[in-house]
N, C-alpha and C. Protein backbone atom coordinates (compact mmCIF):
# COMPACT_ATOMS: atom_id res chain seq x y z
N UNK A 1 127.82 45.81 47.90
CA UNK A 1 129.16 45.47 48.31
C UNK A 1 129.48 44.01 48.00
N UNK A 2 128.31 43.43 48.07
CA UNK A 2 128.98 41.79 47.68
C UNK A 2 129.43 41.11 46.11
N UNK A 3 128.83 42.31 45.06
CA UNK A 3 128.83 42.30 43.96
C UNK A 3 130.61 42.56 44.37
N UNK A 4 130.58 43.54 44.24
CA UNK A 4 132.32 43.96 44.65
C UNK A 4 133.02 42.55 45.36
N UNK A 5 132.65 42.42 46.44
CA UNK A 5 134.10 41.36 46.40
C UNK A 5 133.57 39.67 45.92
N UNK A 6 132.70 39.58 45.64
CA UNK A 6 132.93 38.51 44.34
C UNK A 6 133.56 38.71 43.19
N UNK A 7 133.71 39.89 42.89
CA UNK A 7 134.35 40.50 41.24
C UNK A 7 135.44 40.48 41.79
N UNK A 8 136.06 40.31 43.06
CA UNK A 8 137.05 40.78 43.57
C UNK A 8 138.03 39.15 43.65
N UNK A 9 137.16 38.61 44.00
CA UNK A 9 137.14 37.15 44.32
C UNK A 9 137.76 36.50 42.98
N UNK A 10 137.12 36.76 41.91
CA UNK A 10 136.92 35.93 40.50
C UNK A 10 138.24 36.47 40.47
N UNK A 11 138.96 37.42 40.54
CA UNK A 11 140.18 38.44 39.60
C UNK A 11 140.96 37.67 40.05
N UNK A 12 140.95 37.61 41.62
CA UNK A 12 142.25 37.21 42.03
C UNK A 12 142.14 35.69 41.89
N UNK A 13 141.15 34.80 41.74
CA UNK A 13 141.16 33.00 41.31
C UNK A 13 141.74 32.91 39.79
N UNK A 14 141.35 33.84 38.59
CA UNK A 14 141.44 34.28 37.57
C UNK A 14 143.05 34.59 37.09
N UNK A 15 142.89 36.07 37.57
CA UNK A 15 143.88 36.74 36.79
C UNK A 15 145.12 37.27 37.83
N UNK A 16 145.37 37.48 38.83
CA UNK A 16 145.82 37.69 39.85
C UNK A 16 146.83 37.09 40.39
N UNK A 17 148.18 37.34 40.75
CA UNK A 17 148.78 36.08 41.60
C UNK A 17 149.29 37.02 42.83
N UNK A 18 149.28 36.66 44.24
CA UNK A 18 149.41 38.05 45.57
C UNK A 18 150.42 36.53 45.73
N UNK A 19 151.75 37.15 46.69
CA UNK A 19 152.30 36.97 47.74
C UNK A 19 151.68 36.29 48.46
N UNK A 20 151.81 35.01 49.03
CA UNK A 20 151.05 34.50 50.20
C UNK A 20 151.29 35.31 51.32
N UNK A 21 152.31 36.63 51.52
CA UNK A 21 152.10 37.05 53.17
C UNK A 21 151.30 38.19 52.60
N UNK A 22 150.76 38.50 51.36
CA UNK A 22 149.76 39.28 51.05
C UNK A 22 148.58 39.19 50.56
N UNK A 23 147.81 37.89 50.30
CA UNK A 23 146.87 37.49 49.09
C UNK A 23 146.06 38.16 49.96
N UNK A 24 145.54 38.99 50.59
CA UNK A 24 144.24 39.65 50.97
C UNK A 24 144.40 41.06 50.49
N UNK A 25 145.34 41.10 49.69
CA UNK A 25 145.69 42.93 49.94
C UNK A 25 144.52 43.75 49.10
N UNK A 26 142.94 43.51 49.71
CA UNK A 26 141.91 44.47 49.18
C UNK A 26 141.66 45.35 50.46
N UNK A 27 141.23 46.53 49.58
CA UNK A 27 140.55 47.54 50.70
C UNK A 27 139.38 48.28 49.85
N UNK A 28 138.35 48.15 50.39
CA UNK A 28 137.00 48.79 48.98
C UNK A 28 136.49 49.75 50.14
N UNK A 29 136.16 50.58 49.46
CA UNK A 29 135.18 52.02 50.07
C UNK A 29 134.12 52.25 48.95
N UNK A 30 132.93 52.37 49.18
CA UNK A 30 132.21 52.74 47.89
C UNK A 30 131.05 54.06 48.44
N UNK A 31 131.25 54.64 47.37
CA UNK A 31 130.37 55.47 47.86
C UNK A 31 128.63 56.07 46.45
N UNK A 32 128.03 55.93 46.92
CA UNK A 32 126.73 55.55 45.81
C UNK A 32 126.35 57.35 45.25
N UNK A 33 127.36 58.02 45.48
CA UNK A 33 126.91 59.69 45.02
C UNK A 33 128.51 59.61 43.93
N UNK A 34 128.19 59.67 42.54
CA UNK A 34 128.91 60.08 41.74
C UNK A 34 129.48 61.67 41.78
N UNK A 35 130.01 61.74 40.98
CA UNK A 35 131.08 63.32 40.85
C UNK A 35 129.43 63.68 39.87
N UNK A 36 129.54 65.20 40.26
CA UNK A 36 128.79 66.19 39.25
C UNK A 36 128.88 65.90 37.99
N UNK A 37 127.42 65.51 37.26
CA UNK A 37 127.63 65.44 35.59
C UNK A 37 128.45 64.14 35.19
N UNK A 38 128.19 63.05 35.95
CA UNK A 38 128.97 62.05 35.48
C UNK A 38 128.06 60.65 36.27
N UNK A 39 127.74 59.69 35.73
CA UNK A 39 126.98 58.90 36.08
C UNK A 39 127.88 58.07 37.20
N UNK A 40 129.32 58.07 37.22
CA UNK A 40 130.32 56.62 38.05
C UNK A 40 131.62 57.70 37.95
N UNK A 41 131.76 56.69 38.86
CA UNK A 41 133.47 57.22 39.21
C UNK A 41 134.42 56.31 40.17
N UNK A 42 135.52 56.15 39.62
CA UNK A 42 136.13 54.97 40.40
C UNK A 42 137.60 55.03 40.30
N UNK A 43 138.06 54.97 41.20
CA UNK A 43 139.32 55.23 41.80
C UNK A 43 139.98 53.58 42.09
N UNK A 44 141.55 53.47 42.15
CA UNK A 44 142.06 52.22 42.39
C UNK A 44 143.51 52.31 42.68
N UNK A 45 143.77 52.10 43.69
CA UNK A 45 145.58 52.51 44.16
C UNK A 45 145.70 50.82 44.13
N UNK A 46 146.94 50.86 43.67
CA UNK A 46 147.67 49.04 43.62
C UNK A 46 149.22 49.17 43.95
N UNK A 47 149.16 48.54 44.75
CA UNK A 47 150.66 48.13 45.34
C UNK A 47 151.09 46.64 44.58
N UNK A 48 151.61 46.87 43.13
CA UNK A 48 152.01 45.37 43.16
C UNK A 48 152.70 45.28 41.77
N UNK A 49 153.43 44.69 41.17
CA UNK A 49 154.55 45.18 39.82
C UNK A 49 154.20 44.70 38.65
N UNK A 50 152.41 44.39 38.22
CA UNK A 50 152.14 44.91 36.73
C UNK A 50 152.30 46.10 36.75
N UNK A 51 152.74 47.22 36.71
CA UNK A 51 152.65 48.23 36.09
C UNK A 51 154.12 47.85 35.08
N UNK A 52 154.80 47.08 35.12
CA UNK A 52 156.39 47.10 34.35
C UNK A 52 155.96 46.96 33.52
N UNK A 53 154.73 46.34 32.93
CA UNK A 53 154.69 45.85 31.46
C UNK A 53 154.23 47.17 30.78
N UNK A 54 153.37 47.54 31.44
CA UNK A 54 153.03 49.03 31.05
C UNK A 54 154.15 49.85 30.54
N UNK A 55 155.28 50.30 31.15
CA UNK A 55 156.56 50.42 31.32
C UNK A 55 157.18 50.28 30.44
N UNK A 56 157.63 48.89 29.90
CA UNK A 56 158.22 48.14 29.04
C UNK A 56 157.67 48.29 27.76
N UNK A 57 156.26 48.93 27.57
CA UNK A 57 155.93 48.87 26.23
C UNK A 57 155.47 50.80 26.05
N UNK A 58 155.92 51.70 26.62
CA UNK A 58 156.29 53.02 26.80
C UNK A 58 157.85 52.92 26.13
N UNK A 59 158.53 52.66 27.06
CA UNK A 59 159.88 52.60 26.71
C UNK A 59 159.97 52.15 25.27
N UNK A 60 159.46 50.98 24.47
CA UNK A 60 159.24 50.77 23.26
C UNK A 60 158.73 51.95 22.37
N UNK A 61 157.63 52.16 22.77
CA UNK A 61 156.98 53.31 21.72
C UNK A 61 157.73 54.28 21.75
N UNK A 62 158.38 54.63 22.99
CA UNK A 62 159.61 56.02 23.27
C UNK A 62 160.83 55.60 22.43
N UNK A 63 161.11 54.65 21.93
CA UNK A 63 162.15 54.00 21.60
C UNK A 63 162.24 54.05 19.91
N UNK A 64 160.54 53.63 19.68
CA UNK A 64 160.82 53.93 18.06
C UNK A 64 160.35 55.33 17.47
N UNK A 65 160.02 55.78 18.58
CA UNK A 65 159.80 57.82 17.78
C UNK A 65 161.06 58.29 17.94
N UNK A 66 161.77 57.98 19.08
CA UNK A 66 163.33 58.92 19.30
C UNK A 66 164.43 58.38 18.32
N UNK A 67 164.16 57.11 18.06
CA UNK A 67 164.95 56.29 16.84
C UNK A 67 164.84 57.57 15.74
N UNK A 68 163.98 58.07 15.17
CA UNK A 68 163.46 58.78 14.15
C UNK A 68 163.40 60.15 14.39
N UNK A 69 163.68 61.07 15.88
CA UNK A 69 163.55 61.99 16.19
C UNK A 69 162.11 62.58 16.15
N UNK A 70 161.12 62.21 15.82
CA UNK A 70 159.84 62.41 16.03
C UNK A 70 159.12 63.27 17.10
N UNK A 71 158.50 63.88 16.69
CA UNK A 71 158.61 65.15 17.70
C UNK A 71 159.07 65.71 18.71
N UNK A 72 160.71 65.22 18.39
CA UNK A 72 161.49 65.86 19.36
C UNK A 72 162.09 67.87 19.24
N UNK A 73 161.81 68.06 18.14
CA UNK A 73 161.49 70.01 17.87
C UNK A 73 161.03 70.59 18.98
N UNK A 74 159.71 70.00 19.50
CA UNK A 74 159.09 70.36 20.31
C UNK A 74 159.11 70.72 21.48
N UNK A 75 160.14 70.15 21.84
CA UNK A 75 161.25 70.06 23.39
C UNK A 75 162.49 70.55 23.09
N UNK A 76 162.67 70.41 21.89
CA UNK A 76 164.41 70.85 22.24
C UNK A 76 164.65 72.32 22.21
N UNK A 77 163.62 73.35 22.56
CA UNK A 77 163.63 74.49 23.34
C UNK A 77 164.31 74.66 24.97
N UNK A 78 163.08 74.21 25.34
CA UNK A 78 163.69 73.71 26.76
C UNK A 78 163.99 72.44 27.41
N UNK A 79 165.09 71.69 26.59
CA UNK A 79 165.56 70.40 27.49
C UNK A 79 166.66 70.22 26.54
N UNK A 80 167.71 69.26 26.95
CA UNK A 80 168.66 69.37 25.84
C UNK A 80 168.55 67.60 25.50
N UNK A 81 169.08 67.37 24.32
CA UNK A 81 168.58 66.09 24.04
C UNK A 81 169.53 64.75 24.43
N UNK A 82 170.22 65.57 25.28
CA UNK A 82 170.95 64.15 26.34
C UNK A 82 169.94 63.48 27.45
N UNK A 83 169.01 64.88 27.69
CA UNK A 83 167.64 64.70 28.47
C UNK A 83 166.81 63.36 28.47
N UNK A 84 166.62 63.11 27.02
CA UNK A 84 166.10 62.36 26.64
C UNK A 84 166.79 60.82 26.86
N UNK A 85 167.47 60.79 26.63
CA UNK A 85 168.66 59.68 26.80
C UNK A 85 168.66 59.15 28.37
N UNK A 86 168.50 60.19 29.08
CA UNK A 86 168.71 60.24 30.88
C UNK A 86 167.29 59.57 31.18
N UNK A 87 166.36 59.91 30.36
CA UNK A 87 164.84 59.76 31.09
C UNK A 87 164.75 57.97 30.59
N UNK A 88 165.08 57.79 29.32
CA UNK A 88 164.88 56.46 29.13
C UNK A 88 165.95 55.05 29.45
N UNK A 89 167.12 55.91 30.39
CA UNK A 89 167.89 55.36 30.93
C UNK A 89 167.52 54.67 32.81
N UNK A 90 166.48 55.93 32.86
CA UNK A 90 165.89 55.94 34.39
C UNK A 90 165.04 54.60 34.11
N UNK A 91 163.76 55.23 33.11
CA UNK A 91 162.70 54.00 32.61
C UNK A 91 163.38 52.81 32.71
N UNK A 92 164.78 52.66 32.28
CA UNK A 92 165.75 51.19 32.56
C UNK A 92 165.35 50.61 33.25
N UNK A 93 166.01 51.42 34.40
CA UNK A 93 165.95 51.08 36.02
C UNK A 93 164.77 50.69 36.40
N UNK A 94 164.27 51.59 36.58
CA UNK A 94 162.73 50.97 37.16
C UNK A 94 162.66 50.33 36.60
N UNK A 95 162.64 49.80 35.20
CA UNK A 95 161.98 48.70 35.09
C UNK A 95 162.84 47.20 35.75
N UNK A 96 164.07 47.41 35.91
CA UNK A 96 164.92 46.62 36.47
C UNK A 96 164.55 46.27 37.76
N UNK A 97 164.18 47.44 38.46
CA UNK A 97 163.60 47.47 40.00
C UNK A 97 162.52 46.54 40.12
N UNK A 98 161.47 47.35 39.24
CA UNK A 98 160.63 45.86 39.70
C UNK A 98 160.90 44.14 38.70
N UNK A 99 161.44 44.07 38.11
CA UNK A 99 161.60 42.77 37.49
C UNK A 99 162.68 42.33 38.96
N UNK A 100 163.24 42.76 39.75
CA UNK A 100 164.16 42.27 40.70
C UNK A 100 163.19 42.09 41.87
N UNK A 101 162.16 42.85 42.22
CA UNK A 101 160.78 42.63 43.22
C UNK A 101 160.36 41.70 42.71
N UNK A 102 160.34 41.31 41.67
CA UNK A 102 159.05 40.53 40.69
C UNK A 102 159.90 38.86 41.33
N UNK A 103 161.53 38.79 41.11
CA UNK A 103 162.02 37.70 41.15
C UNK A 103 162.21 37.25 43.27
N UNK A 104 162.52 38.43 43.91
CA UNK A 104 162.37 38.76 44.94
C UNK A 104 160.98 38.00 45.56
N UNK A 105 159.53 38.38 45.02
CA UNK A 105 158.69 38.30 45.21
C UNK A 105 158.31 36.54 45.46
N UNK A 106 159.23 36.31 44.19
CA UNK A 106 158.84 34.66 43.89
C UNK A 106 159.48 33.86 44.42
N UNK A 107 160.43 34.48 44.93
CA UNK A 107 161.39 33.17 46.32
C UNK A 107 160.28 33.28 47.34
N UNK A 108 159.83 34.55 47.70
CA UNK A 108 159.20 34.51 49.29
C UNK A 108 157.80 33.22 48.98
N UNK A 109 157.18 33.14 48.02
CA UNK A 109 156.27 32.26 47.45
C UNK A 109 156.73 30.84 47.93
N UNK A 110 157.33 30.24 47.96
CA UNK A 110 158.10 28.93 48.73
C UNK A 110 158.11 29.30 49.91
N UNK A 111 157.97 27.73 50.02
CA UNK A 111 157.92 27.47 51.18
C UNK A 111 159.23 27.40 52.62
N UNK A 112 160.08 27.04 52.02
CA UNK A 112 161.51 26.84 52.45
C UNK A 112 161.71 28.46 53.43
N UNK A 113 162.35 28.09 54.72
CA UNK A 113 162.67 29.09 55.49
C UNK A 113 163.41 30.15 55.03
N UNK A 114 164.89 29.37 54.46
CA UNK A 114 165.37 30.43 53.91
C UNK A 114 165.13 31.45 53.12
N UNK A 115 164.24 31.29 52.37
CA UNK A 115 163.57 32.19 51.27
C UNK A 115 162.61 33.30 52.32
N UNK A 116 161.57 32.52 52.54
CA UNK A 116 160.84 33.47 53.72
C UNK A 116 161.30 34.47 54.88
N UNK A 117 162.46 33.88 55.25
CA UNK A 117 163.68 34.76 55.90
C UNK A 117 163.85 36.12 55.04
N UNK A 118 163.78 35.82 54.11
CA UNK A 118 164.75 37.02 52.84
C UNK A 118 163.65 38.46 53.13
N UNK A 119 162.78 38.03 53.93
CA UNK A 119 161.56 39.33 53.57
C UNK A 119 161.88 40.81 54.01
N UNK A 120 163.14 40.80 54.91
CA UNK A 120 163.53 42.23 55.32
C UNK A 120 164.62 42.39 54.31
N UNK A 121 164.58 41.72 53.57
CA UNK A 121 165.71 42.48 52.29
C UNK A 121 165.02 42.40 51.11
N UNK A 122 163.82 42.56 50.85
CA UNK A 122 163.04 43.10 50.01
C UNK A 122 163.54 44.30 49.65
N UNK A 123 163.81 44.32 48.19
CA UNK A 123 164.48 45.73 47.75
C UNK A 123 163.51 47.00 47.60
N UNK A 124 163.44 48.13 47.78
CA UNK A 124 162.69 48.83 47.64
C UNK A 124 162.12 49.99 46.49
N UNK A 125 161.24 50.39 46.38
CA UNK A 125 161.78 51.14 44.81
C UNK A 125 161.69 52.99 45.83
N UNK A 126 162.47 53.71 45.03
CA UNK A 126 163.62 54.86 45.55
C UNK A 126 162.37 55.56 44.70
N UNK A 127 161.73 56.93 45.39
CA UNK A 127 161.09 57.66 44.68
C UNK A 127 161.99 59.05 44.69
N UNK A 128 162.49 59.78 43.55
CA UNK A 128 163.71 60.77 43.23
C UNK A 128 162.84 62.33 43.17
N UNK A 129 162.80 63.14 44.36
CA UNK A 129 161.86 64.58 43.78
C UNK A 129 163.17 65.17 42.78
């Protein structure tokens, strides 16, 4: 376990930047019996808005196959191709959502009351079934 939160330690001195009303946000469980037929296994839930870049460079690659229609045949059975248009219009958003957490995020980082005040109007991101 201490191997773990020194690696844990280095990331966040490193590569990492938390919220000061969050810089602890670890939780580790480990367990020393792997899955059947597999030497490791490792799991990781993150609450925090790198995933946009991820995002942002989807939306790209989605951006230059649909430019070209690129295996869009394949779908246009069942979906109609305004579909397509709708889904990378959503991808927008979210990505808007968190770049607005992201800027959100960086007022609460100061020190100044007013900013720190702002924390119950933290915008939220809307999950759509």
């Amino acid at each position: 376990m201490s191997d773990i939160r020194r690696n844990i330690d280095m990331l966040k001195l490193k590569h990492m930047k938390f919220v000061k009303w969050n810089e602890d946000g670890w939780k580790v469980g480990l367990c020393t019996v792997p899955p059947n037929g597999l030497p490791y296994s490792l799991l990781t839930l993150a609450n925090n808005t790198c995933i946009k870049e991820t995002f942002i460079e989807l939306k790209e690659r989605f951006t230059t196959l649909y430019r070209r229609k690129a295996h869009v045949h394949h779908y246009t059975d069942h979906i109609e191709l305004n579909d397509f248009d709708q889904a990378r219009e959503n991808l927008n958003q979210l990505i808007e959502e968190y770049k607005q957490i992201e800027k959100t995020s960086g007022l609460l980082e100061t020190n100044d009351n007013e900013a720190l005040s702002a924390t119950t109007n933290i915008p939220r991101l809307n999950v759509l079934s």
